[in-house]
PDB file of N, CA and C in Angstrom:
ATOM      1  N   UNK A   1     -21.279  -1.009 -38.616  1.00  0.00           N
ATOM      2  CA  UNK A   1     -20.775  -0.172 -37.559  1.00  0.00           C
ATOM      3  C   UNK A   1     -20.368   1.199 -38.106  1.00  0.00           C
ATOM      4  N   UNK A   2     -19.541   1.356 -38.957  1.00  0.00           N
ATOM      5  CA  UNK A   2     -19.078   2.736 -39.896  1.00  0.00           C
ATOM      6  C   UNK A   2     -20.498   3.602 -40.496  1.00  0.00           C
ATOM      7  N   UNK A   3     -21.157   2.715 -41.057  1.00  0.00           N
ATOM      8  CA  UNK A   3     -22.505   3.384 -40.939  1.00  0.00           C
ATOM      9  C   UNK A   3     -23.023   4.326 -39.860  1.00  0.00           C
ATOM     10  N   UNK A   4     -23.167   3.168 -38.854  1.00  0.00           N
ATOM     11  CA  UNK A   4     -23.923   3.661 -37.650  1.00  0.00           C
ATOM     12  C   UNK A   4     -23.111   5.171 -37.313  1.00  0.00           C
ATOM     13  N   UNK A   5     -22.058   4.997 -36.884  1.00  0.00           N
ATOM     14  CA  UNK A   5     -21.013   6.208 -36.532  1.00  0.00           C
ATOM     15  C   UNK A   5     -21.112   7.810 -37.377  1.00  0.00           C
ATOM     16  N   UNK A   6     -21.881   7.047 -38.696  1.00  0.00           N
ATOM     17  CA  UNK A   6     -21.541   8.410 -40.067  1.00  0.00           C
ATOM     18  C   UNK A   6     -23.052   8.997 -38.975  1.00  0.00           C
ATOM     19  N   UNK A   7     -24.172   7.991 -39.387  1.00  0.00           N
ATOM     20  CA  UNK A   7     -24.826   8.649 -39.032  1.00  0.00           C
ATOM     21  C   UNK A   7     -25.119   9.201 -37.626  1.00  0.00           C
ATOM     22  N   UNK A   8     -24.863   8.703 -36.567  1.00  0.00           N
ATOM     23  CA  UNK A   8     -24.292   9.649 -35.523  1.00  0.00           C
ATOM     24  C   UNK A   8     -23.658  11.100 -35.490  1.00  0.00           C
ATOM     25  N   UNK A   9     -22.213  11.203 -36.455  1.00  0.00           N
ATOM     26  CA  UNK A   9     -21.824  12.172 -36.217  1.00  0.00           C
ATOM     27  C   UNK A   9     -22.654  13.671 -37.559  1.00  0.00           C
ATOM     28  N   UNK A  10     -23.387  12.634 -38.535  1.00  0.00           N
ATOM     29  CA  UNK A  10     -24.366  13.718 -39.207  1.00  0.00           C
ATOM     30  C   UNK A  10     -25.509  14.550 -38.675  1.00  0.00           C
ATOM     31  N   UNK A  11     -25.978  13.902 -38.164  1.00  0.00           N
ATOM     32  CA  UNK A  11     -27.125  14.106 -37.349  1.00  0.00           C
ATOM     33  C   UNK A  11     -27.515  15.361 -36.961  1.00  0.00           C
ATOM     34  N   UNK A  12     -26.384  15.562 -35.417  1.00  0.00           N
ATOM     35  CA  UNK A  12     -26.190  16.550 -35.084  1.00  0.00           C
ATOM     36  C   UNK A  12     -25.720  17.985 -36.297  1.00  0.00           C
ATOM     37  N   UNK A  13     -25.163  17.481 -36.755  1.00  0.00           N
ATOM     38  CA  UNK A  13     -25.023  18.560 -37.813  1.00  0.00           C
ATOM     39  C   UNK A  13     -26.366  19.087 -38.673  1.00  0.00           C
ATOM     40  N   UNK A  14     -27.361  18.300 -39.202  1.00  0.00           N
ATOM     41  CA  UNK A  14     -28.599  18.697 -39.550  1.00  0.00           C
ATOM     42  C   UNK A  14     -28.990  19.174 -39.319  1.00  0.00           C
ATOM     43  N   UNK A  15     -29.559  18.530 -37.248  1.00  0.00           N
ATOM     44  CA  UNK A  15     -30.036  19.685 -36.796  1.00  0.00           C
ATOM     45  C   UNK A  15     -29.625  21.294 -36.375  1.00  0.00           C
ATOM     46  N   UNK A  16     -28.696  21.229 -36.407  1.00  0.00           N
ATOM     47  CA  UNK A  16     -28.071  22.667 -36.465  1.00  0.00           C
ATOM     48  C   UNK A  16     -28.646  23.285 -38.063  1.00  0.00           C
ATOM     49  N   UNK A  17     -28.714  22.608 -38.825  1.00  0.00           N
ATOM     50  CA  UNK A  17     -28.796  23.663 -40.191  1.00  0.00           C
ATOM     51  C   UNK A  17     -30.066  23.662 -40.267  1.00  0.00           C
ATOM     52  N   UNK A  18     -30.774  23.236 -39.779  1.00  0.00           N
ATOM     53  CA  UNK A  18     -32.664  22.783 -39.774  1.00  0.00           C
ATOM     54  C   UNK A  18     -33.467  23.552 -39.504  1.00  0.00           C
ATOM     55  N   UNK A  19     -32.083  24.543 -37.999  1.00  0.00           N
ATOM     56  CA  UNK A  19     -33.111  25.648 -36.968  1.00  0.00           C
ATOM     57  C   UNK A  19     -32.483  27.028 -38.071  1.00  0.00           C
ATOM     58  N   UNK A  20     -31.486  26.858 -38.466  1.00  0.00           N
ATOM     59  CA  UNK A  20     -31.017  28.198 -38.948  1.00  0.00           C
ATOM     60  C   UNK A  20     -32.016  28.509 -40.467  1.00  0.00           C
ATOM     61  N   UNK A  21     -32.775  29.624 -40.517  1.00  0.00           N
ATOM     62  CA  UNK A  21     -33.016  29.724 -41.438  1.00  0.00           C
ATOM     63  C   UNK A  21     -32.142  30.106 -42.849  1.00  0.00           C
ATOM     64  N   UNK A  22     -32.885  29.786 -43.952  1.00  0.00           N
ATOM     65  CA  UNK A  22     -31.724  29.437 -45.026  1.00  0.00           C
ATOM     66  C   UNK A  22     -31.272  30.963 -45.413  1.00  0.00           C
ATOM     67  N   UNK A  23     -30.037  30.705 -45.597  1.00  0.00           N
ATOM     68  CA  UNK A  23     -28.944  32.065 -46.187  1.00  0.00           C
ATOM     69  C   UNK A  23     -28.560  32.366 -47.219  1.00  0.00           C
ATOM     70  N   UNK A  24     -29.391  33.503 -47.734  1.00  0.00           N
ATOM     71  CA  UNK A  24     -29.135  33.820 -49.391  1.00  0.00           C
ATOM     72  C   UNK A  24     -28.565  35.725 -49.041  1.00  0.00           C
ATOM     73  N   UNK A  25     -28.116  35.765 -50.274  1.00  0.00           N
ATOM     74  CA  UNK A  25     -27.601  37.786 -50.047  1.00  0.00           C
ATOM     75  C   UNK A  25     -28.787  38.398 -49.820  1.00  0.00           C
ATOM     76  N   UNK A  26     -30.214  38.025 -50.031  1.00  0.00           N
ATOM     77  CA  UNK A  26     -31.605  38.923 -49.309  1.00  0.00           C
ATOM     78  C   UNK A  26     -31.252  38.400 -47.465  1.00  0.00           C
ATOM     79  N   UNK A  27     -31.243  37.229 -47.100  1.00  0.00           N
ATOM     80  CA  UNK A  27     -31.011  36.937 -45.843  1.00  0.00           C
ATOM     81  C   UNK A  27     -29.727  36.439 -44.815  1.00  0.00           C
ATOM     82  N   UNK A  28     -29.093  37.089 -44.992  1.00  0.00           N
ATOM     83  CA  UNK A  28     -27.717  36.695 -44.532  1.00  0.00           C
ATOM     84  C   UNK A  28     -27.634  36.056 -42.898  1.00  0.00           C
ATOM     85  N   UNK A  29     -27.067  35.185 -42.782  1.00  0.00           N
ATOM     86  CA  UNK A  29     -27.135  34.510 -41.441  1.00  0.00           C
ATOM     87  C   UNK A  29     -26.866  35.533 -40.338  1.00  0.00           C
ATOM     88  N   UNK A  30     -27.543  35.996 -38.995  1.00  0.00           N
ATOM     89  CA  UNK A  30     -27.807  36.842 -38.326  1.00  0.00           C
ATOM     90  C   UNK A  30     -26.334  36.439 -37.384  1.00  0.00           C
ATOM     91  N   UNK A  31     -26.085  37.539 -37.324  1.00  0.00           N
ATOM     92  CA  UNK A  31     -24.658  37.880 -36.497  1.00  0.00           C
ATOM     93  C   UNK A  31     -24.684  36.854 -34.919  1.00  0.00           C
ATOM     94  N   UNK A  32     -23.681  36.628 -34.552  1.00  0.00           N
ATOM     95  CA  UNK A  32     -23.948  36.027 -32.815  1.00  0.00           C
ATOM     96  C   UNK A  32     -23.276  34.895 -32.412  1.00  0.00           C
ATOM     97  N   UNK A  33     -23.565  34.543 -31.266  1.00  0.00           N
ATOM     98  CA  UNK A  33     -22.490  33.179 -30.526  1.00  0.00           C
ATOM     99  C   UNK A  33     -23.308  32.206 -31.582  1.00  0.00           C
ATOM    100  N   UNK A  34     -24.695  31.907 -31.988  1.00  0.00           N
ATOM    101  CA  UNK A  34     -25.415  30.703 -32.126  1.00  0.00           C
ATOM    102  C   UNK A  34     -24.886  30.578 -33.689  1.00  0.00           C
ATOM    103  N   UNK A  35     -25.152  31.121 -34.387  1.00  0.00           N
ATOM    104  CA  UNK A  35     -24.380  31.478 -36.112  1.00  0.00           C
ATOM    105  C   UNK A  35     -23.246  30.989 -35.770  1.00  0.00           C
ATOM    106  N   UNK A  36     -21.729  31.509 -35.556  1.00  0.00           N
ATOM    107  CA  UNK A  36     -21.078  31.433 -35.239  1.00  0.00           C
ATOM    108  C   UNK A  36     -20.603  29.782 -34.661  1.00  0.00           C
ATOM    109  N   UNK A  37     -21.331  29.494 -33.561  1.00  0.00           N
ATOM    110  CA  UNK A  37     -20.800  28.186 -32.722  1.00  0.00           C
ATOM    111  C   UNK A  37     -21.511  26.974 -33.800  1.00  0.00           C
ATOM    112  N   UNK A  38     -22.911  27.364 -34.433  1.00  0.00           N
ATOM    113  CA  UNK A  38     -23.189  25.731 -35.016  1.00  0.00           C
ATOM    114  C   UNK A  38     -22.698  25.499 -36.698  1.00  0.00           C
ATOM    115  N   UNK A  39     -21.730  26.782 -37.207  1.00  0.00           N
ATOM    116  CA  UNK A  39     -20.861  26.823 -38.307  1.00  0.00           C
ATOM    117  C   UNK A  39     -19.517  26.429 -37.644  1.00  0.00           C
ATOM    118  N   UNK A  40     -19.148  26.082 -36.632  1.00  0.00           N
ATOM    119  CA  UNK A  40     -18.190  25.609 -36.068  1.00  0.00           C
ATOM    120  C   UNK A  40     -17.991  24.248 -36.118  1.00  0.00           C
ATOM    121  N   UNK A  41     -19.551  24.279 -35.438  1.00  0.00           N
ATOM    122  CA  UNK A  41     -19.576  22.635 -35.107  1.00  0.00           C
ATOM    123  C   UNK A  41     -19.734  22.034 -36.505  1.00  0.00           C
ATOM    124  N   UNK A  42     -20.238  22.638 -37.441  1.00  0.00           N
ATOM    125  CA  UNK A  42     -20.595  21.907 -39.039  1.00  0.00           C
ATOM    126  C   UNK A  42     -19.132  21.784 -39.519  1.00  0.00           C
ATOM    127  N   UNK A  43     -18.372  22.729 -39.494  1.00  0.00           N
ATOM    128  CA  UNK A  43     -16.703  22.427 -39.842  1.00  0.00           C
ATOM    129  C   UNK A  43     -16.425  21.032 -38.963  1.00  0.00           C
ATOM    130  N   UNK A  44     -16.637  20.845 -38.179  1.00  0.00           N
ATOM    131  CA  UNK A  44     -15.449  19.935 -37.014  1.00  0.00           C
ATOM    132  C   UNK A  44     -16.045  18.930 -37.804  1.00  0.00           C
ATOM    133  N   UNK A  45     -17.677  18.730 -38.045  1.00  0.00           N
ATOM    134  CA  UNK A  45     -18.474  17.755 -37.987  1.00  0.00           C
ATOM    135  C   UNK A  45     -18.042  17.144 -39.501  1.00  0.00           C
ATOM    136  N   UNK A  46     -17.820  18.253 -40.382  1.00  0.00           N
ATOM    137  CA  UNK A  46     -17.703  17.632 -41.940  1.00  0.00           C
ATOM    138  C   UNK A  46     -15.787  17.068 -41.532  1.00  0.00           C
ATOM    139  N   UNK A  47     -15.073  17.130 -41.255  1.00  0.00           N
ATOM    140  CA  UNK A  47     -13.609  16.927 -41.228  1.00  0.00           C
ATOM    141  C   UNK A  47     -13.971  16.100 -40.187  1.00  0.00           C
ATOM    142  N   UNK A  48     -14.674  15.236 -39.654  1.00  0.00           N
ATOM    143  CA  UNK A  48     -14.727  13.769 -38.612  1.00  0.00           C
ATOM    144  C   UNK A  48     -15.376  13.213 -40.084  1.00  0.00           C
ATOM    145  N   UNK A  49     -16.575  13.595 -40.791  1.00  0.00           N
ATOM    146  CA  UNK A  49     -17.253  12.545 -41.557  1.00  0.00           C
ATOM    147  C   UNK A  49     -16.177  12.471 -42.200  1.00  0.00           C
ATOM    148  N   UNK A  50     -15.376  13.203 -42.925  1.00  0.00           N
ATOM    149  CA  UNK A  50     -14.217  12.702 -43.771  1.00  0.00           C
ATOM    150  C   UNK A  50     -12.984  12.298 -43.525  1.00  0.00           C
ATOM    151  N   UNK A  51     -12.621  12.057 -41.875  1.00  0.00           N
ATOM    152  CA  UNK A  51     -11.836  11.252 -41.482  1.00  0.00           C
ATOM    153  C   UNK A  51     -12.599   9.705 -40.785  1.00  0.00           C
ATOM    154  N   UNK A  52     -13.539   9.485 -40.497  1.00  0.00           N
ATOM    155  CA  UNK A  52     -14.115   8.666 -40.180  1.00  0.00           C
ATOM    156  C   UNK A  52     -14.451   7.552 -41.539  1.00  0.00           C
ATOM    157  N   UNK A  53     -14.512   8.185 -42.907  1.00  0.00           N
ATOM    158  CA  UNK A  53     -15.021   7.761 -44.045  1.00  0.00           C
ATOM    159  C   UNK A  53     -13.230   7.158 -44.881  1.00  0.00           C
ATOM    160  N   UNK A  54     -12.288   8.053 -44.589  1.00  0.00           N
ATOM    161  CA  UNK A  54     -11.219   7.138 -44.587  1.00  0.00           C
ATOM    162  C   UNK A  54     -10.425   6.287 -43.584  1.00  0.00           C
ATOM    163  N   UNK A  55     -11.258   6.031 -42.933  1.00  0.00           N
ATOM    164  CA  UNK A  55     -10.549   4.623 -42.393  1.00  0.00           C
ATOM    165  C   UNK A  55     -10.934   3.141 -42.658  1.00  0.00           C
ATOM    166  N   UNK A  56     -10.693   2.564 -42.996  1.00  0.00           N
ATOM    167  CA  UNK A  56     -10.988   1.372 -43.169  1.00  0.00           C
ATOM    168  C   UNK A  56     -11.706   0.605 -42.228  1.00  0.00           C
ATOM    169  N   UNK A  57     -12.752   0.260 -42.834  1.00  0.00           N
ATOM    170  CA  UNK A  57     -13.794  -0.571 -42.145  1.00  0.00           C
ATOM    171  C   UNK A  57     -13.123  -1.709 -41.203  1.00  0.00           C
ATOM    172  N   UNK A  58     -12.359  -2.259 -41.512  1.00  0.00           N
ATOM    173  CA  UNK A  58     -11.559  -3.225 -40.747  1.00  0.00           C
ATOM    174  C   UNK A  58     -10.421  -2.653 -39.231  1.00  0.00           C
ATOM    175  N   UNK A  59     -10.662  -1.512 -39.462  1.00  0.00           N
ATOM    176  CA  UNK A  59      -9.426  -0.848 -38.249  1.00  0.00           C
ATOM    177  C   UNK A  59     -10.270  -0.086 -36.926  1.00  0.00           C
ATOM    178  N   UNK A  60     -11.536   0.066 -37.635  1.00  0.00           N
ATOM    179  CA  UNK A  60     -12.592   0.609 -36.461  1.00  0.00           C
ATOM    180  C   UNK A  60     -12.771  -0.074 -34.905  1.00  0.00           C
ATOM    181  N   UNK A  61     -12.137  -1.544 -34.843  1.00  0.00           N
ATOM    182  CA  UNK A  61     -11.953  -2.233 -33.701  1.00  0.00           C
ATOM    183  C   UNK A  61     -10.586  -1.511 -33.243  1.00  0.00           C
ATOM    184  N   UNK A  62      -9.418  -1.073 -33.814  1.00  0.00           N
ATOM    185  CA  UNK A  62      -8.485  -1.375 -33.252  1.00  0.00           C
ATOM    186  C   UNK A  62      -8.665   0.169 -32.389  1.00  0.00           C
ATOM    187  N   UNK A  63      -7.512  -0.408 -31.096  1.00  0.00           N
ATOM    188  CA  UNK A  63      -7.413   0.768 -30.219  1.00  0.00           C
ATOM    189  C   UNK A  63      -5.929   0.558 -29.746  1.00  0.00           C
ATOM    190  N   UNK A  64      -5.258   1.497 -28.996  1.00  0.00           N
ATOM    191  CA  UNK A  64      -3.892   1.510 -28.833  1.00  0.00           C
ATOM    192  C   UNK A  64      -3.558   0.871 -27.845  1.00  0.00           C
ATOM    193  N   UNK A  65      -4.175   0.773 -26.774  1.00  0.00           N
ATOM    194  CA  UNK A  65      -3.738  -0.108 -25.609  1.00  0.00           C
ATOM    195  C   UNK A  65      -4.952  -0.793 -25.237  1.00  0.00           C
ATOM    196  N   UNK A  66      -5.077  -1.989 -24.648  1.00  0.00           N
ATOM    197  CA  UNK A  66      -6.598  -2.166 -23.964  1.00  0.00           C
ATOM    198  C   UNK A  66      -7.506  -1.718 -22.721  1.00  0.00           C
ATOM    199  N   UNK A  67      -6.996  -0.501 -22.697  1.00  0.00           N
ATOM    200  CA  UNK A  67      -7.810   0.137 -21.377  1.00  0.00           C
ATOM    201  C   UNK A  67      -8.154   1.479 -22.121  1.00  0.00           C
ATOM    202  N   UNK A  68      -8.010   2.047 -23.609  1.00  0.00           N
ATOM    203  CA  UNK A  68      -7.775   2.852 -24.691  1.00  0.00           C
ATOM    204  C   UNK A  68      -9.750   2.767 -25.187  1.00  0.00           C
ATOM    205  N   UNK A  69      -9.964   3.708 -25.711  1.00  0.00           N
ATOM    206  CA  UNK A  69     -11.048   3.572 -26.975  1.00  0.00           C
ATOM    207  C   UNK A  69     -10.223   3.183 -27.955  1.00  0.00           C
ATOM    208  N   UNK A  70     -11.685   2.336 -28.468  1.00  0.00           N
ATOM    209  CA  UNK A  70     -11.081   1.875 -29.906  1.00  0.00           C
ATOM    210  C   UNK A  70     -11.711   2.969 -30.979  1.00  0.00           C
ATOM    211  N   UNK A  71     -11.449   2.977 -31.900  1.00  0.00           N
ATOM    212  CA  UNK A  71     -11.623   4.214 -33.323  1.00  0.00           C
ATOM    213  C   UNK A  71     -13.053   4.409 -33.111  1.00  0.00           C
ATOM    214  N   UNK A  72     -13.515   3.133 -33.023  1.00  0.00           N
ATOM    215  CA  UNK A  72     -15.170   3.105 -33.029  1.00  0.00           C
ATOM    216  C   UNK A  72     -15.762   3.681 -32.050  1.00  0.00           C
ATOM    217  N   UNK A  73     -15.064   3.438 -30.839  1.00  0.00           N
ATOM    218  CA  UNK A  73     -15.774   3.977 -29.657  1.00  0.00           C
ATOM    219  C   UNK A  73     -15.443   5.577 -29.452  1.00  0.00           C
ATOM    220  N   UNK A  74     -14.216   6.082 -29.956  1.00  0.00           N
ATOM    221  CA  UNK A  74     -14.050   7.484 -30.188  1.00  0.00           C
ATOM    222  C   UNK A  74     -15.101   7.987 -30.923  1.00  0.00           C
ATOM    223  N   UNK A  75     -15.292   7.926 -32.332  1.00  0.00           N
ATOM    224  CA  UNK A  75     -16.465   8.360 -33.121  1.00  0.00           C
ATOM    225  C   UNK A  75     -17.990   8.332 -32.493  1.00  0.00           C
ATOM    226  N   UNK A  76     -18.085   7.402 -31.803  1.00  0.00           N
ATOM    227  CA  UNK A  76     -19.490   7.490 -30.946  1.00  0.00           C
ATOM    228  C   UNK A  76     -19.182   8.478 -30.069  1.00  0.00           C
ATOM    229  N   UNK A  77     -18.437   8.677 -28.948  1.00  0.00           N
ATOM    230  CA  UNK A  77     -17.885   9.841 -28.400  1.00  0.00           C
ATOM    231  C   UNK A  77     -18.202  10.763 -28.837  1.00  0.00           C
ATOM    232  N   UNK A  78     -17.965  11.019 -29.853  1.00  0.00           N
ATOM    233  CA  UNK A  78     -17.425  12.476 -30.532  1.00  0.00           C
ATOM    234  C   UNK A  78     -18.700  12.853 -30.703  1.00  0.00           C
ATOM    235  N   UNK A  79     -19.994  12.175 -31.584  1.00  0.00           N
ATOM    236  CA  UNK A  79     -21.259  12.198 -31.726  1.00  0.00           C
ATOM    237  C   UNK A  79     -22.238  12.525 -30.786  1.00  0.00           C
ATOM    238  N   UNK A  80     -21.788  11.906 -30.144  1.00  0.00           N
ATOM    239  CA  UNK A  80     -22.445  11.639 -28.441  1.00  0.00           C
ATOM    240  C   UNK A  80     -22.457  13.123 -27.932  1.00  0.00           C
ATOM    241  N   UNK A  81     -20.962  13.575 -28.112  1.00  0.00           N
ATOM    242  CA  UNK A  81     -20.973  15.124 -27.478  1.00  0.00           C
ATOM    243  C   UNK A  81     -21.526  15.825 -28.125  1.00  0.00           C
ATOM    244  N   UNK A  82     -21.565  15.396 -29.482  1.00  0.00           N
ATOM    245  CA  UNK A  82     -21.838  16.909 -30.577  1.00  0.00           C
ATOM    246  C   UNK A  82     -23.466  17.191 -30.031  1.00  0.00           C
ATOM    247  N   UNK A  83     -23.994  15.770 -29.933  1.00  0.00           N
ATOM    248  CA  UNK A  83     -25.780  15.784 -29.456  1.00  0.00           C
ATOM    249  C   UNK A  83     -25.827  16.976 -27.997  1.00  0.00           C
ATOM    250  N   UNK A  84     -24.372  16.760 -27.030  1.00  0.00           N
ATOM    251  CA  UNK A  84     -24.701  17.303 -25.790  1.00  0.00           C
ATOM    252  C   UNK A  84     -24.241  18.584 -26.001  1.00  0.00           C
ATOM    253  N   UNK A  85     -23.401  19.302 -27.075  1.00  0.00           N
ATOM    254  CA  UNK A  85     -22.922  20.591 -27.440  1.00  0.00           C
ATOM    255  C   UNK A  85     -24.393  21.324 -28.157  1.00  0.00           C
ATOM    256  N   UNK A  86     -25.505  21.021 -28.721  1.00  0.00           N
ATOM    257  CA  UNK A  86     -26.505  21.573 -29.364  1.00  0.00           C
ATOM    258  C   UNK A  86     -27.268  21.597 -28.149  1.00  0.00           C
ATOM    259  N   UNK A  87     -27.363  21.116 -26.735  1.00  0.00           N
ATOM    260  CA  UNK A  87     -27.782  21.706 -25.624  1.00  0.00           C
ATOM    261  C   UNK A  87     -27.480  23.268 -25.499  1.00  0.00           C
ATOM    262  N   UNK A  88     -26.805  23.156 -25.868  1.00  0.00           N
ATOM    263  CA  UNK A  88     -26.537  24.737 -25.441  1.00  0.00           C
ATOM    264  C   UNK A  88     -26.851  25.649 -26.322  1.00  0.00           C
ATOM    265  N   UNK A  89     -27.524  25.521 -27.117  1.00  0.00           N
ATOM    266  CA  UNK A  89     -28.334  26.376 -28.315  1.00  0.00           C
ATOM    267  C   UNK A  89     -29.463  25.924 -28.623  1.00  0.00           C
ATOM    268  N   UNK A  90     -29.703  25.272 -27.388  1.00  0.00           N
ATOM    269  CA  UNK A  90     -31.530  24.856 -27.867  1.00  0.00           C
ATOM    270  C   UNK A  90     -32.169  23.659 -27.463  1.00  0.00           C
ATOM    271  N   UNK A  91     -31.146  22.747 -28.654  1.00  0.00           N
ATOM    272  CA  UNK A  91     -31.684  21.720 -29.036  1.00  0.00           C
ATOM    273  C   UNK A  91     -32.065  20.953 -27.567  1.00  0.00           C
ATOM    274  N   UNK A  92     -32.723  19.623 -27.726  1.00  0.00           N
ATOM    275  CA  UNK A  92     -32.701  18.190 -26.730  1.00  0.00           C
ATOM    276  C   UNK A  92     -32.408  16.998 -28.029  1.00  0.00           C
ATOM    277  N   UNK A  93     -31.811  16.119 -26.961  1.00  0.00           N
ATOM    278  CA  UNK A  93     -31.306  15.080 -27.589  1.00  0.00           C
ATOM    279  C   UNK A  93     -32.393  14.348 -27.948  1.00  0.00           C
ATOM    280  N   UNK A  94     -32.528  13.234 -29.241  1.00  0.00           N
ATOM    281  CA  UNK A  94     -33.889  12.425 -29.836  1.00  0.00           C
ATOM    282  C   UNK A  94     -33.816  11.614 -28.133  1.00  0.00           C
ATOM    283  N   UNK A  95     -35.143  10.660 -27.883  1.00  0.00           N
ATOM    284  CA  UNK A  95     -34.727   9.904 -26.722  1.00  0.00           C
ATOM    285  C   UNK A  95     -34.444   8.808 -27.216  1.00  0.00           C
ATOM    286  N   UNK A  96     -34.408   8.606 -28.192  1.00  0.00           N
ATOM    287  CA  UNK A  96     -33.987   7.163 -28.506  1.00  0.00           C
ATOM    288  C   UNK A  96     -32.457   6.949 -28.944  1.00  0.00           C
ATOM    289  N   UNK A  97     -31.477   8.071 -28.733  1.00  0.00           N
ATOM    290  CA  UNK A  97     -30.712   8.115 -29.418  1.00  0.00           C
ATOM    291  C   UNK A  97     -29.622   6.794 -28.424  1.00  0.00           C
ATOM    292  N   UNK A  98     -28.796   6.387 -29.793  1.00  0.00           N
ATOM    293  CA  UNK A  98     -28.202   5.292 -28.852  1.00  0.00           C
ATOM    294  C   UNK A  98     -26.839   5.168 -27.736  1.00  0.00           C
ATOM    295  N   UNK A  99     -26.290   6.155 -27.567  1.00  0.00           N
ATOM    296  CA  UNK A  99     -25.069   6.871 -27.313  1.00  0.00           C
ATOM    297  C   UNK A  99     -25.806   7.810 -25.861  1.00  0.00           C
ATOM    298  N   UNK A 100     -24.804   7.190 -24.472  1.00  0.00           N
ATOM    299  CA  UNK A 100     -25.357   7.741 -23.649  1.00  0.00           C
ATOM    300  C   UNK A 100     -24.852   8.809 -22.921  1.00  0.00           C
ATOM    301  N   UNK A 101     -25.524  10.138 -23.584  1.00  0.00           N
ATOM    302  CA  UNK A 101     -24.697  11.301 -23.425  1.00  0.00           C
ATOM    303  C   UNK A 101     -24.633  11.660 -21.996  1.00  0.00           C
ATOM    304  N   UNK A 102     -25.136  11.558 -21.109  1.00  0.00           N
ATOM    305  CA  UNK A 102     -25.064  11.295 -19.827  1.00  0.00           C
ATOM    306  C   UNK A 102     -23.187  10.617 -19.462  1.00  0.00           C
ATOM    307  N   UNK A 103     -22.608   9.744 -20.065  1.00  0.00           N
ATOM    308  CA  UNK A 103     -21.736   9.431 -19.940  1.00  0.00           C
ATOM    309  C   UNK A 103     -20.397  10.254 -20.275  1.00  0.00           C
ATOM    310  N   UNK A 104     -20.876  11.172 -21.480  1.00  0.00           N
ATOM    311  CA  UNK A 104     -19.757  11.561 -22.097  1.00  0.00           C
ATOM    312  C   UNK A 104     -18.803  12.750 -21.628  1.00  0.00           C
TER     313      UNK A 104
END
């Protein structure tokens, strides 16, 4: 399950660095909302993989009340959106992806 979740919330982050062409001092990343918003989303995205990566595999069920997400179901969430936030700079979601952003 912790697996599944890493790679969920990586994903989206790839493809953001996939479309940007690469940035050296000859090519510096081009000024704008799209620069700007998917270096955003790569921050949020690396500080979830490294809070998601310390939690213990065993606590990913737990949730605070039972009408609550549990840890696990937050992290799919979070993934889920990041797929529906790269709508807006381009991307489309894989169709197979398993997280139904329609919901989120």
């Amino acid at each position: 399950m912790k697996r599944l979740l890493l790679i969920l919330a990586v994903v989206p982050f790839l493809l953001g660095a996939r479309v940007q062409p690469p940035v050296s001092p000859q090519n510096p990343p081009a000024p704008g909302f799209r620069t700007e918003f998917l270096a955003g989303l790569d921050d949020v995205g690396s500080k979830l993989i490294d809070l998601a990566e310390s939690v213990p595999a065993h606590k990913f069920d737990w949730r605070p009340a039972p009408d609550v997400r549990s840890i696990s179901e937050v992290f799919t969430h979070v993934a889920g959106s990041n797929y529906f936030l790269l709508t807006f700079v381009g991307h489309t979601p894989p169709p197979d992806l398993p997280v139904d952003i329609e919901r989120i």
